[in-house]
C-alpha atoms as a PDB file:
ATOM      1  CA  UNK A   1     -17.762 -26.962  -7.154  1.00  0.00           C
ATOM      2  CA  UNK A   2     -21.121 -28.708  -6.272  1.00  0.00           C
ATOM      3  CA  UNK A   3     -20.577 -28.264  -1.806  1.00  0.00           C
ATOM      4  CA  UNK A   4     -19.701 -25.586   0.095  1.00  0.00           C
ATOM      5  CA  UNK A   5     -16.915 -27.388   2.335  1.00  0.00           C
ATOM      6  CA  UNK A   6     -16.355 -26.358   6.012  1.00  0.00           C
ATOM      7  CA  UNK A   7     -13.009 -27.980   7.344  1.00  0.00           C
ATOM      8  CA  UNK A   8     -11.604 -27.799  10.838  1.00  0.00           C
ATOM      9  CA  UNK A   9      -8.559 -27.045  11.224  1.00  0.00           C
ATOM     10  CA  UNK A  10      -7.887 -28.567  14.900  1.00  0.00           C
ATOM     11  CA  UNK A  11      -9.992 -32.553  14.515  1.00  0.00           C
ATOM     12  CA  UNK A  12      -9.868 -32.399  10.280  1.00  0.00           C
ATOM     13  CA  UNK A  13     -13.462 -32.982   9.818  1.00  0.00           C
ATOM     14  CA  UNK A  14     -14.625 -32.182   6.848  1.00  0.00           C
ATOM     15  CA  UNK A  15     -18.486 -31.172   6.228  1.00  0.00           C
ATOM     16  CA  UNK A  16     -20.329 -30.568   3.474  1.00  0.00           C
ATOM     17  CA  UNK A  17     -23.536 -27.800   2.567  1.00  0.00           C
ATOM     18  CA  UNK A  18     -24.978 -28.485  -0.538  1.00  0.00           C
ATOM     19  CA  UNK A  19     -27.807 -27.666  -2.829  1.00  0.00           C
ATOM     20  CA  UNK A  20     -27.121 -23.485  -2.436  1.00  0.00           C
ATOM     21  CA  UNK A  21     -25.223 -22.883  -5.623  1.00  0.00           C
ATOM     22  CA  UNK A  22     -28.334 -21.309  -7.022  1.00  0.00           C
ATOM     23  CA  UNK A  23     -28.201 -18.233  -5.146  1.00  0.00           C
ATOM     24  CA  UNK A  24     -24.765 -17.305  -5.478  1.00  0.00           C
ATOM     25  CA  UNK A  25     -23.581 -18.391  -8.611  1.00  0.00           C
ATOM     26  CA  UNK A  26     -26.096 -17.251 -11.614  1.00  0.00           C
ATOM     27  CA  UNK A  27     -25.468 -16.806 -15.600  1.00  0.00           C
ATOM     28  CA  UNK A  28     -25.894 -13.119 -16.061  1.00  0.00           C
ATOM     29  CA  UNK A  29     -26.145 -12.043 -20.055  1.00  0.00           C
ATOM     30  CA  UNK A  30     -24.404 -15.007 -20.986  1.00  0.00           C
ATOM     31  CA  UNK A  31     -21.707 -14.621 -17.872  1.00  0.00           C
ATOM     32  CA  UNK A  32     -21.062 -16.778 -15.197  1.00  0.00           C
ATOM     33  CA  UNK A  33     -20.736 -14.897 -12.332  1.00  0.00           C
ATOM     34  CA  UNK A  34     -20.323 -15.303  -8.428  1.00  0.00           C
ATOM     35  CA  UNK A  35     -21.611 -13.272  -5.656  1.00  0.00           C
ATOM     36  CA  UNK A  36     -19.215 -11.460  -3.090  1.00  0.00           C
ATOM     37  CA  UNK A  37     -18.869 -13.206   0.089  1.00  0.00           C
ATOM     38  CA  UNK A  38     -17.461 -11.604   3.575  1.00  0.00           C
ATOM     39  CA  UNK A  39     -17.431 -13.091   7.249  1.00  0.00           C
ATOM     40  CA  UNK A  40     -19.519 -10.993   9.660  1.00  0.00           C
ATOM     41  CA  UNK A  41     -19.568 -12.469  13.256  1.00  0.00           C
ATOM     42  CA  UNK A  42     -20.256 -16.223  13.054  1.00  0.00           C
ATOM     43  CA  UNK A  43     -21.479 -16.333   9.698  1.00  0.00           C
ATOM     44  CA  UNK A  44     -20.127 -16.720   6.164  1.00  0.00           C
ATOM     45  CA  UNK A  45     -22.086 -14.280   4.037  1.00  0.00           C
ATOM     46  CA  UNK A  46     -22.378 -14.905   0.738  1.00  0.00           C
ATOM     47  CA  UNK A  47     -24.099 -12.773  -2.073  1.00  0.00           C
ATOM     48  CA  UNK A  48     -26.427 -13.297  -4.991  1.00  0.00           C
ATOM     49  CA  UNK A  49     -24.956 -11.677  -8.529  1.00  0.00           C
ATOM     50  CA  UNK A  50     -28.140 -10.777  -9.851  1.00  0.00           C
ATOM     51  CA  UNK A  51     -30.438 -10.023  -6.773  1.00  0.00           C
ATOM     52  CA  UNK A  52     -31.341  -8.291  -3.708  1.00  0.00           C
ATOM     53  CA  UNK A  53     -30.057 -11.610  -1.619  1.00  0.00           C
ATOM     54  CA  UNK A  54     -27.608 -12.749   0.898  1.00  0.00           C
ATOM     55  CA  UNK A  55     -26.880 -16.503   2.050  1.00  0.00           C
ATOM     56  CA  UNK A  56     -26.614 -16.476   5.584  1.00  0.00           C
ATOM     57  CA  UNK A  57     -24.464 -19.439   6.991  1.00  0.00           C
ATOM     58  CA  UNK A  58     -23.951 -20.177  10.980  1.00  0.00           C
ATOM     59  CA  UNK A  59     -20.764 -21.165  10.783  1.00  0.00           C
ATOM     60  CA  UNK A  60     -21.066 -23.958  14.328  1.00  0.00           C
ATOM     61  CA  UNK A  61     -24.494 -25.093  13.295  1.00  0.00           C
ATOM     62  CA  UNK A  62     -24.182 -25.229  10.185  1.00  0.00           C
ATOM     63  CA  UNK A  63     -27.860 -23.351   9.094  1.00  0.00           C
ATOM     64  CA  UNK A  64     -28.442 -21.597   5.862  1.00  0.00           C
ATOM     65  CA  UNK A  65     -31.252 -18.825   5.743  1.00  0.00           C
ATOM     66  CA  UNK A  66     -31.655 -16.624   2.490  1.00  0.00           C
ATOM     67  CA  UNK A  67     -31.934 -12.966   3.583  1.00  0.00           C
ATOM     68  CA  UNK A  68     -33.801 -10.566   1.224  1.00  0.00           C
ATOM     69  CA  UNK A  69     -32.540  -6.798   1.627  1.00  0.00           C
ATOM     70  CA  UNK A  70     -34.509  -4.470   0.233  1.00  0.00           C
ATOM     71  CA  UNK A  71     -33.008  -1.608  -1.829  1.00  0.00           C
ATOM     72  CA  UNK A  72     -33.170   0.037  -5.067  1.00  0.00           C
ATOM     73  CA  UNK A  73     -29.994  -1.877  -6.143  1.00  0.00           C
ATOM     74  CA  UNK A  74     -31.079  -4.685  -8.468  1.00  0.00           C
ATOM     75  CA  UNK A  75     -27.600  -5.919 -10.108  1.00  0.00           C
ATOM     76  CA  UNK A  76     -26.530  -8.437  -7.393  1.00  0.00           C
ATOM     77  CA  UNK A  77     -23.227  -7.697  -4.972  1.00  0.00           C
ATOM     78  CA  UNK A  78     -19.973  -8.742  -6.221  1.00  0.00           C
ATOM     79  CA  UNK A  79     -18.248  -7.432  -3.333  1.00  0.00           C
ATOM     80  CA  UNK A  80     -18.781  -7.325   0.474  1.00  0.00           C
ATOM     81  CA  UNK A  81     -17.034  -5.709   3.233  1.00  0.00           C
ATOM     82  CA  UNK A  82     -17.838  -6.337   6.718  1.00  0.00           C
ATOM     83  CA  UNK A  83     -17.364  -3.414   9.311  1.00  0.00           C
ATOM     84  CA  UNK A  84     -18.329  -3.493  12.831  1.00  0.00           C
ATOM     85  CA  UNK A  85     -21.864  -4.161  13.095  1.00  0.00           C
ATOM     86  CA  UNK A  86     -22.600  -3.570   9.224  1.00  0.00           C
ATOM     87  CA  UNK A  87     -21.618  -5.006   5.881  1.00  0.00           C
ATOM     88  CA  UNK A  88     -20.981  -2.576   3.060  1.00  0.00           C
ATOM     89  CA  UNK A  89     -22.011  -4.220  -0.450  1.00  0.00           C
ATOM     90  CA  UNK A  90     -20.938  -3.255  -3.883  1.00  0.00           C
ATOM     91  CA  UNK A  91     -23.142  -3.398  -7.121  1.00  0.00           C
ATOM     92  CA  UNK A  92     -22.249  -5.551 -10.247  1.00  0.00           C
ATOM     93  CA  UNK A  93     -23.587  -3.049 -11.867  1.00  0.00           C
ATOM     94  CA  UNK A  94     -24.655   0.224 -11.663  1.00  0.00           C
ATOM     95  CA  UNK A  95     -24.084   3.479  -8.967  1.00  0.00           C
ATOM     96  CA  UNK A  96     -25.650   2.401  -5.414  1.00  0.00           C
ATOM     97  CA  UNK A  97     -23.485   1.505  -2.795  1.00  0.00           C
ATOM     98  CA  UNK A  98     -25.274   0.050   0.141  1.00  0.00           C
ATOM     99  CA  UNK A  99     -24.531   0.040   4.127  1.00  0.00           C
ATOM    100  CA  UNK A 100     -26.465  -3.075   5.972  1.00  0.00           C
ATOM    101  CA  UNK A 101     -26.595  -3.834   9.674  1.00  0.00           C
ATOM    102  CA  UNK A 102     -28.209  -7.283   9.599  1.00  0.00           C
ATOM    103  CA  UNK A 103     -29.265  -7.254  12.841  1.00  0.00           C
ATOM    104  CA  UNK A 104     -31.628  -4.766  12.257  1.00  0.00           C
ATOM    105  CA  UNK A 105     -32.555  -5.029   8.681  1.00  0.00           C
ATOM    106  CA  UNK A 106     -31.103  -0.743   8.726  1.00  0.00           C
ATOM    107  CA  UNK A 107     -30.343  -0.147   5.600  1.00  0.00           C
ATOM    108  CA  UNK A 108     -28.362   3.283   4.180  1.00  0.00           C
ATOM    109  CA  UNK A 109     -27.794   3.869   0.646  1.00  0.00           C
ATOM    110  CA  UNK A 110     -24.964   6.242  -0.827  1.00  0.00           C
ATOM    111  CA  UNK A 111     -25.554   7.250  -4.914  1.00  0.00           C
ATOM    112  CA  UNK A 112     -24.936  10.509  -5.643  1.00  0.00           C
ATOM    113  CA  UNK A 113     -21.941   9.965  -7.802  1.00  0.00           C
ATOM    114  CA  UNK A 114     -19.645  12.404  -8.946  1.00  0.00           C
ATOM    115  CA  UNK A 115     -21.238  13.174 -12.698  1.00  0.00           C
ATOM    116  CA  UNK A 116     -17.755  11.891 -14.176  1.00  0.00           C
ATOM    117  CA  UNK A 117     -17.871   8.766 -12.864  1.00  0.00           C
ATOM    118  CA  UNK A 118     -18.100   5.948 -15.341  1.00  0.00           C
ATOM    119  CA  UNK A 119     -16.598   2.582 -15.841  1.00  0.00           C
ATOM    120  CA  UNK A 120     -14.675   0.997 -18.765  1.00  0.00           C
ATOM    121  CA  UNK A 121     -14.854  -2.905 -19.512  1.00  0.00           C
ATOM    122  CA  UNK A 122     -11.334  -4.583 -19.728  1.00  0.00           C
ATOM    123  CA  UNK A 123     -10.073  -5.567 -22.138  1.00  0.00           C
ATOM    124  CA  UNK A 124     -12.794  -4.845 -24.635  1.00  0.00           C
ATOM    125  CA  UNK A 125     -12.594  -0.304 -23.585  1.00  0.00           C
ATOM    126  CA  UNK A 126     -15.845   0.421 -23.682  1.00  0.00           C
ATOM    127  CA  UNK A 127     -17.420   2.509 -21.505  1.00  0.00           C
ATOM    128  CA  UNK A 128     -20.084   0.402 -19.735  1.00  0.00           C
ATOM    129  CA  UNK A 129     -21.428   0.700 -15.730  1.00  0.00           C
ATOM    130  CA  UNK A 130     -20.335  -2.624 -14.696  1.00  0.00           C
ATOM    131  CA  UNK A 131     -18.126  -3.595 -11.989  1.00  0.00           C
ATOM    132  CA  UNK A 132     -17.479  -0.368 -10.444  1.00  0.00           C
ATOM    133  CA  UNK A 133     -15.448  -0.701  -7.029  1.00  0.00           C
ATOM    134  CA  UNK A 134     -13.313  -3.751  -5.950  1.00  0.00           C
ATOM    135  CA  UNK A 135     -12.697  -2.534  -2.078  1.00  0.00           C
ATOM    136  CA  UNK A 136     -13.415  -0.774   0.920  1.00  0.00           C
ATOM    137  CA  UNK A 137     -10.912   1.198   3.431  1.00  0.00           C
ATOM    138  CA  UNK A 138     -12.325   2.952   6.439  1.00  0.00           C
ATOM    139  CA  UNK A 139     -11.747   5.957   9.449  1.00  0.00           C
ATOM    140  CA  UNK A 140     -14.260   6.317  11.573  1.00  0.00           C
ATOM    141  CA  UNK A 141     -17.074   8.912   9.683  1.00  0.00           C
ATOM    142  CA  UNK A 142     -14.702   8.466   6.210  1.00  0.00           C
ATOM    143  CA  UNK A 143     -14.814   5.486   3.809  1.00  0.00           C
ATOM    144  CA  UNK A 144     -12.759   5.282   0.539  1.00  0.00           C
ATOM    145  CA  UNK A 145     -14.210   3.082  -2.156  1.00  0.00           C
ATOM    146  CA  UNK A 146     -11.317   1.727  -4.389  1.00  0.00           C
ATOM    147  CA  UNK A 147     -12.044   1.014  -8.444  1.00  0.00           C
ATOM    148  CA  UNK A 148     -12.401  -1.977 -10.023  1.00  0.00           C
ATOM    149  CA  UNK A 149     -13.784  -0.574 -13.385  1.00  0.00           C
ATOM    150  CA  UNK A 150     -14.365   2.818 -12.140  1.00  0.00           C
ATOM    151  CA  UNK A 151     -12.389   5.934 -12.761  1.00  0.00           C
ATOM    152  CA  UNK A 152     -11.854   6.983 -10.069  1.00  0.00           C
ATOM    153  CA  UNK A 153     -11.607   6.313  -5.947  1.00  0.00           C
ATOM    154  CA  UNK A 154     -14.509   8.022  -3.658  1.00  0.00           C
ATOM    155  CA  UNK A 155     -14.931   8.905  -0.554  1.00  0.00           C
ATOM    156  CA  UNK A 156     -18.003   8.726   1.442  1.00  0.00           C
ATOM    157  CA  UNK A 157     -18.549  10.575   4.517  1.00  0.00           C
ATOM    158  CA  UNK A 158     -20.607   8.484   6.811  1.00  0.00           C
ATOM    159  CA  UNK A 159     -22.188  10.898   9.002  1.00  0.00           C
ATOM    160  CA  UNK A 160     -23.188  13.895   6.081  1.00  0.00           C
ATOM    161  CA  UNK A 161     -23.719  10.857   3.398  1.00  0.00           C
ATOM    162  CA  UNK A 162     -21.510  13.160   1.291  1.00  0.00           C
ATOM    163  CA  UNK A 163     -19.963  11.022  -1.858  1.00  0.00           C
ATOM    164  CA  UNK A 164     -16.649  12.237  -3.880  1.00  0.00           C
ATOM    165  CA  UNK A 165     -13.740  11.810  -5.657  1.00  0.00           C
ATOM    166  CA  UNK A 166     -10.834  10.455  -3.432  1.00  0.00           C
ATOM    167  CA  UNK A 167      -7.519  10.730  -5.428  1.00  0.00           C
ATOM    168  CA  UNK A 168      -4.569   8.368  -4.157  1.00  0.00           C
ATOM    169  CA  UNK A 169      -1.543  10.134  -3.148  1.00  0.00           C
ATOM    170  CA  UNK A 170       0.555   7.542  -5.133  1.00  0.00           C
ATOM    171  CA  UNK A 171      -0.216   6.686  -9.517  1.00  0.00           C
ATOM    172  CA  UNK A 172      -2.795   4.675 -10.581  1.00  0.00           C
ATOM    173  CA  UNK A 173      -2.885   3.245 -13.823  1.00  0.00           C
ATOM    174  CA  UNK A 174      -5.020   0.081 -15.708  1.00  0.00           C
ATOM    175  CA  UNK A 175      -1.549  -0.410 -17.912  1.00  0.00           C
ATOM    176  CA  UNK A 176       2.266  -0.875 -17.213  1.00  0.00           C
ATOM    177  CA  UNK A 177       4.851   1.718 -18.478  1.00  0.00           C
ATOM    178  CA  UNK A 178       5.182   0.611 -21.649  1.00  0.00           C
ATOM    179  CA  UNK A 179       1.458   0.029 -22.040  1.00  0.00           C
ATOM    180  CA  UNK A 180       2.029  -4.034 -23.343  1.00  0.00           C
ATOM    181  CA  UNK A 181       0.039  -5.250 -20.868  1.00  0.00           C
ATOM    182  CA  UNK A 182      -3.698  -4.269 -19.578  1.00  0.00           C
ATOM    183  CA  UNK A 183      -4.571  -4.776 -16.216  1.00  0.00           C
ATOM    184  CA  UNK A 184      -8.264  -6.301 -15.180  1.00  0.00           C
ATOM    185  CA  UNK A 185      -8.567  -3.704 -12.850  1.00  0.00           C
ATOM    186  CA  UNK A 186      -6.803  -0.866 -11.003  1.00  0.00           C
ATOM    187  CA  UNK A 187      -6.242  -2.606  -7.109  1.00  0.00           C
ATOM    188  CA  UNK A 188      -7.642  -3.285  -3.816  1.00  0.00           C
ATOM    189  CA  UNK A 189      -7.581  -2.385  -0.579  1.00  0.00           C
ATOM    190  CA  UNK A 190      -6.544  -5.483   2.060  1.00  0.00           C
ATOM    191  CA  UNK A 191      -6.302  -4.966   4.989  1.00  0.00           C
ATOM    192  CA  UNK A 192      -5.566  -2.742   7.790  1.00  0.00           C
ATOM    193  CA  UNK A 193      -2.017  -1.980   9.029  1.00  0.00           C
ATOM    194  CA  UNK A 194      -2.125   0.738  11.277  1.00  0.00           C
ATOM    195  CA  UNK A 195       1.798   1.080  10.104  1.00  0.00           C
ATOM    196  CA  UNK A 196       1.212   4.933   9.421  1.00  0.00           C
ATOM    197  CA  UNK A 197      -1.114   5.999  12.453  1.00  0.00           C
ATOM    198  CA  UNK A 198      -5.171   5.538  12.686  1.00  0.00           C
ATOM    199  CA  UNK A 199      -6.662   5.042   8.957  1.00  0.00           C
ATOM    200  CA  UNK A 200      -4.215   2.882   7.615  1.00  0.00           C
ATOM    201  CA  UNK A 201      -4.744   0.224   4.913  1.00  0.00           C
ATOM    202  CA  UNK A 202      -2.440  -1.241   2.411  1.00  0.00           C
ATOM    203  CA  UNK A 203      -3.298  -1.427  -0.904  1.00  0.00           C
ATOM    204  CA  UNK A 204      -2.474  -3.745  -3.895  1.00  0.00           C
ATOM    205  CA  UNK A 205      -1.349  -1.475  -7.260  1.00  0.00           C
ATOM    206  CA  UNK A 206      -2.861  -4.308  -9.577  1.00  0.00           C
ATOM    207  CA  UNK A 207      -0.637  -3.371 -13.084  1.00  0.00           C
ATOM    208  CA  UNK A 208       2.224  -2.208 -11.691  1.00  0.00           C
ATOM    209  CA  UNK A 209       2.390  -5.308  -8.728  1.00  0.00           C
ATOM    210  CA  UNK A 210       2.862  -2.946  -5.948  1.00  0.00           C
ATOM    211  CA  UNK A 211       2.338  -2.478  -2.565  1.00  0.00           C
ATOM    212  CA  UNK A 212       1.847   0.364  -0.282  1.00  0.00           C
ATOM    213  CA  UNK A 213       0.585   1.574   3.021  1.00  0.00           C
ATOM    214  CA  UNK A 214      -1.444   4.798   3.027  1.00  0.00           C
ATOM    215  CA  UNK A 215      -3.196   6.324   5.507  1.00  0.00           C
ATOM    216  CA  UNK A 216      -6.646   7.149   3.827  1.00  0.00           C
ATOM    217  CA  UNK A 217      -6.612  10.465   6.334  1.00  0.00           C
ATOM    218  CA  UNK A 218      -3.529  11.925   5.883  1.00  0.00           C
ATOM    219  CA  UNK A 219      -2.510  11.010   2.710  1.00  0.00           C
ATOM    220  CA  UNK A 220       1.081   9.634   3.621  1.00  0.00           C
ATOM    221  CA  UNK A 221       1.733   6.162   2.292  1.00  0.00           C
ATOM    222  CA  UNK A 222       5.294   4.365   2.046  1.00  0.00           C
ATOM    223  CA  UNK A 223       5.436   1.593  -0.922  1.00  0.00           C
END
């Protein structure tokens, strides 16, 4: 679409921001692909696929400013997850998973991977490093990164930097029971519920269209 369109929901004006389609939306080896996108205070946040750049947008004023951060990451974001004061970013491509306060330009970056940890391209099945992690879920020091491509879920402990495998306490699989049908990726986290105490998100089973609560702490989950 050639606008970004911000409508109010109490007058129904409608206003347009155009002319910013180049930094989000970029033809990557012969892919068209679009950059994640989070709110974070007043601002819709929107990521470049292929580089180290954010579109800042004041959502009253209406002001665009292109923020360069400055990591070892050079893939693009095609995910972002705001928390707090920060904004957690994951890579198109690739194993670094970055932690941004935009405020003040801090910048943390978690990639020591488990060494298993690889991703397979759907539908094609080969292994590949692309498109790694789809969500975020979070407990205070603890974060649990949920696959897209990946192999697996991983934790990261915010306060030692520690990163390792997280596994679910319910099945995860890219195909249904009878294996007919192959899933684009293995699920998401949405939202938090706080249905099973303090660390509780729900989370979308892509191939088998299911939903549970789980407490990324505990481990106790209901479907």
């Amino acid at each position: 679409y050639s606008a970004i369109v911000r409508y109010d929901t109490k007058g129904g004006q409608v206003d347009y921001i155009e002319g910013y389609q180049k930094y989000f939306v970029k033809n990557v080896r012969g892919e068209w692909r679009i950059g994640g996108s989070c709110v974070w205070r007043k601002y819709i946040m929107i990521a470049s696929p292929d580089k180290n750049e954010v579109l800042a947008i004041d959502s009253a004023s209406m002001q665009v400013s292109v923020i360069e951060i400055r990591t070892s990451n050079v893939s693009g974001y095609m995910v972002m997850v705001p928390e707090g004061d920060e904004i957690w970013l994951l890579p198109y491509d690739g194993k670094v998973i970055i932690r941004w306060n935009p405020t003040t330009g801090m910048i943390t970056e978690y990639n020591q991977f488990p060494e298993n940890f690889q991703c397979t391209n759907r539908p094609h099945g080969y292994v590949c490093m692309e498109r790694p992690f789809s969500g975020m879920a979070f407990s205070q020091e603890l974060v649990i990164v949920s696959p897209y491509w990946g192999n697996m879920f991983l934790s990261i402990n915010k306060k030692t930097g520690e990163v390792k495998e997280w596994k679910p306490p319910f099945s995860i699989t890219y195909e249904l029971r009878n294996g007919y049908w192959n899933s684009g990726y293995a699920g998401k986290f949405l939202r938090k519920t706080d249905s099973l105490g303090e660390g509780s998100f729900r989370f979308f089973n892509y191939a088998e269209r299911e939903l549970f609560d789980v407490n990324i702490r505990t481990g106790e989950y209901r479907e």
